[in-house]
Structures are given as structure tokens and as C-alpha cells.
Protein backbone atom coordinates (compact mmCIF):
# COMPACT_ATOMS: atom_id res chain seq x y z
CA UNK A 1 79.06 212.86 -125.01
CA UNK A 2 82.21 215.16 -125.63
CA UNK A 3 82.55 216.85 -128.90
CA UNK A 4 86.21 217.34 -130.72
CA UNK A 5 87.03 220.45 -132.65
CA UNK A 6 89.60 220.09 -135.26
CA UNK A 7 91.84 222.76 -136.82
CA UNK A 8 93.67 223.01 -139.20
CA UNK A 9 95.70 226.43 -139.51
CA UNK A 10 98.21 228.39 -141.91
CA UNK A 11 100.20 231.05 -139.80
CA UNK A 12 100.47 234.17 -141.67
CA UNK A 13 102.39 236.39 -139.18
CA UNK A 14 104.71 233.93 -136.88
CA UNK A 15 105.39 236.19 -133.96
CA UNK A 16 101.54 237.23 -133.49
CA UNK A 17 100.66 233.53 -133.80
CA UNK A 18 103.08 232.50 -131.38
CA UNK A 19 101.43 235.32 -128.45
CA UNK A 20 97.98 233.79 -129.20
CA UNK A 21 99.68 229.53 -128.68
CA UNK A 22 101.17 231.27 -125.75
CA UNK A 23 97.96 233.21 -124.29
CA UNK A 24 95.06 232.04 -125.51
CA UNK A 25 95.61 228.19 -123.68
CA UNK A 26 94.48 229.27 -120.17
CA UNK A 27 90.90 230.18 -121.86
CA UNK A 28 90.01 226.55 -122.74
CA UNK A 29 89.78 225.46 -119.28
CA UNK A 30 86.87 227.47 -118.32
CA UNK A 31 84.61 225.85 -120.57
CA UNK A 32 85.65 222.12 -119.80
CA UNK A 33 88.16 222.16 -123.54
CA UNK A 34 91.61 220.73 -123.09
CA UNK A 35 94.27 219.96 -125.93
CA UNK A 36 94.46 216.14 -126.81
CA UNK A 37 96.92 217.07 -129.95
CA UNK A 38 98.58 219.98 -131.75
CA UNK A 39 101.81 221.02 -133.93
CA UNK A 40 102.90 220.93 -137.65
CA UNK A 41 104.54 217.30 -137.52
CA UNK A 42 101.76 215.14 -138.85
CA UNK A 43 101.57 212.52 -141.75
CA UNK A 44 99.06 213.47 -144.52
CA UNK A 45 98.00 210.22 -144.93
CA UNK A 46 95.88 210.78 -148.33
CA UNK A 47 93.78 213.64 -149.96
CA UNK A 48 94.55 217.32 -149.21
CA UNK A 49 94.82 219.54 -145.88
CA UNK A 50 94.07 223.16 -145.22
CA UNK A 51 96.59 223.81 -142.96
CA UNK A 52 100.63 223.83 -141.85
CA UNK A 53 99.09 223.19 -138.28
CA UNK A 54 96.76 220.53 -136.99
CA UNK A 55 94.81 221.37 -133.19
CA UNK A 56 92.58 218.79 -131.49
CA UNK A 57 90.48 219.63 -128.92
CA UNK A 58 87.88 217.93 -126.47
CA UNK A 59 85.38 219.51 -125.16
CA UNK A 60 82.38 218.41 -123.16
CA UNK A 61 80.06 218.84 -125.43
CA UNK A 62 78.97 221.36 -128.85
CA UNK A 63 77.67 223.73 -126.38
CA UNK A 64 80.88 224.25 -124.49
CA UNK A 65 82.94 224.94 -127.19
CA UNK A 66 80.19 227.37 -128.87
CA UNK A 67 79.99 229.31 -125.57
CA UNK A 68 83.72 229.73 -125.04
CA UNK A 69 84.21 230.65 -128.98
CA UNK A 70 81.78 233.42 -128.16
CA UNK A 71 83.30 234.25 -124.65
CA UNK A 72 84.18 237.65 -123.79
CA UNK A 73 87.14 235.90 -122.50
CA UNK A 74 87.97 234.54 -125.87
CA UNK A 75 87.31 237.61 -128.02
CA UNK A 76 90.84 238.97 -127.73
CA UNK A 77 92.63 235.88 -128.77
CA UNK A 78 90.19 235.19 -131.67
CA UNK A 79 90.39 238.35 -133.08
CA UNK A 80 94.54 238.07 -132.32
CA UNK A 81 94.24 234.86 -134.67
CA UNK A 82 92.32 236.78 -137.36
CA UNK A 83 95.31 238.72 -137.24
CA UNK A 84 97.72 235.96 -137.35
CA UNK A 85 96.81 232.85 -139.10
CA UNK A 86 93.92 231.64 -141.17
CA UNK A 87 92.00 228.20 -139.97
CA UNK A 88 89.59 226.31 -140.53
CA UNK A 89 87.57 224.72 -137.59
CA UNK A 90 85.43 221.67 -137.70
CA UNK A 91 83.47 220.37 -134.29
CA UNK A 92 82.35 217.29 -134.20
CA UNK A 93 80.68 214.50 -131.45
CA UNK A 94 82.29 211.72 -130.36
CA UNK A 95 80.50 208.39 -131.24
CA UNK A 96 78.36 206.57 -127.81
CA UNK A 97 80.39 204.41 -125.93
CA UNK A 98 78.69 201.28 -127.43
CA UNK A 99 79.62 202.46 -131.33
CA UNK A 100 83.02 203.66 -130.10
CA UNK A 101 83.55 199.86 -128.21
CA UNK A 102 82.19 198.29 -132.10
CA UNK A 103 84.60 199.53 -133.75
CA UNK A 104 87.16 197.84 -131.81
């Protein structure tokens, strides 16, 4: 069952953020994580968000995107975002293809 990480980010330093969007990508792959959705043009449809930036991610499962958020491969990029931006990161599992047909 794939899991989805969501993020939602406030860029403090534009420039730095923009090296990490522009380096970091390539890292995903490794661990099965792809993009499904990203950028600051999103309707807030009620309530509040953390963020400037929305990122969706799918990943093959929780364990994927743990090990390549601990990767050595990772490790520059995250600590480049540190530098960057603040975000928060949620990961969540997609619903079983029977509950995901329900709600249909």
C-alpha cells in the first residue's frame, strides 16, 4: 500500500530554496518516491495552512520514505532545507483498494 507525504513549506531564503527544488529531486527516485503535486498555487479551501508551498509525494510505502529521509544521500539537501525554508511534513497510507473503490 503506498504512503503519501505531505508538505507544507514557508521559504525563508529564496535562492537556497531554489538549489535544494533544483537538487534534491534526483534523490526521491532511489527509494521508489516520485512527485504527484507541488507549487504555491493552491486554493485553501477552509481552516488554516502552515505553509506558502504545498509538496505531495508517493512513496511505496512508510518505510521508503523513512529510509530515504535518513539517507546519506539525503542528508545534504535536508540540512540545505533547514537552511532555507521551514516545513512541516505529514506521511500518511493510502486507504486499500476496496475502501479507496467505496468511496467512489
Amino acid at each position: 500500500m503506498p504512503s503519501y507525504s505531505i508538505i507544507a513549506v514557508t521559504v525563508r531564503d529564496p535562492q537556497l530554496f531554489q538549489k535544494y527544488v533544483d537538487g534534491h529531486s534526483g534523490t526521491l527516485a532511489e527509494f521508489g518516491g516520485r512527485f504527484l503535486a507541488a507549487g504555491e498555487e493552491f486554493d485553501l479551501i477552509e481552516g488554516s495552512w502552515p505553509g506558502q508551498i504545498v509538496v505531495l509525494h508517493e512513496w511505496p510505502d512508510r518505510a521508503s520514505f523513512h529510509a530515504w529521509y535518513a539517507s546519506d544521500v539525503y542528508r545534504p539537501w535536508k540540512e540545505m532545507r533547514f537552511a532555507a525554508a521551514l516545513a512541516n511534513v505529514v506521511l500518511i497510507d493510502g486507504l486499500p483498494a476496496e475502501m479507496a473503490e467505496d468511496a467512489d
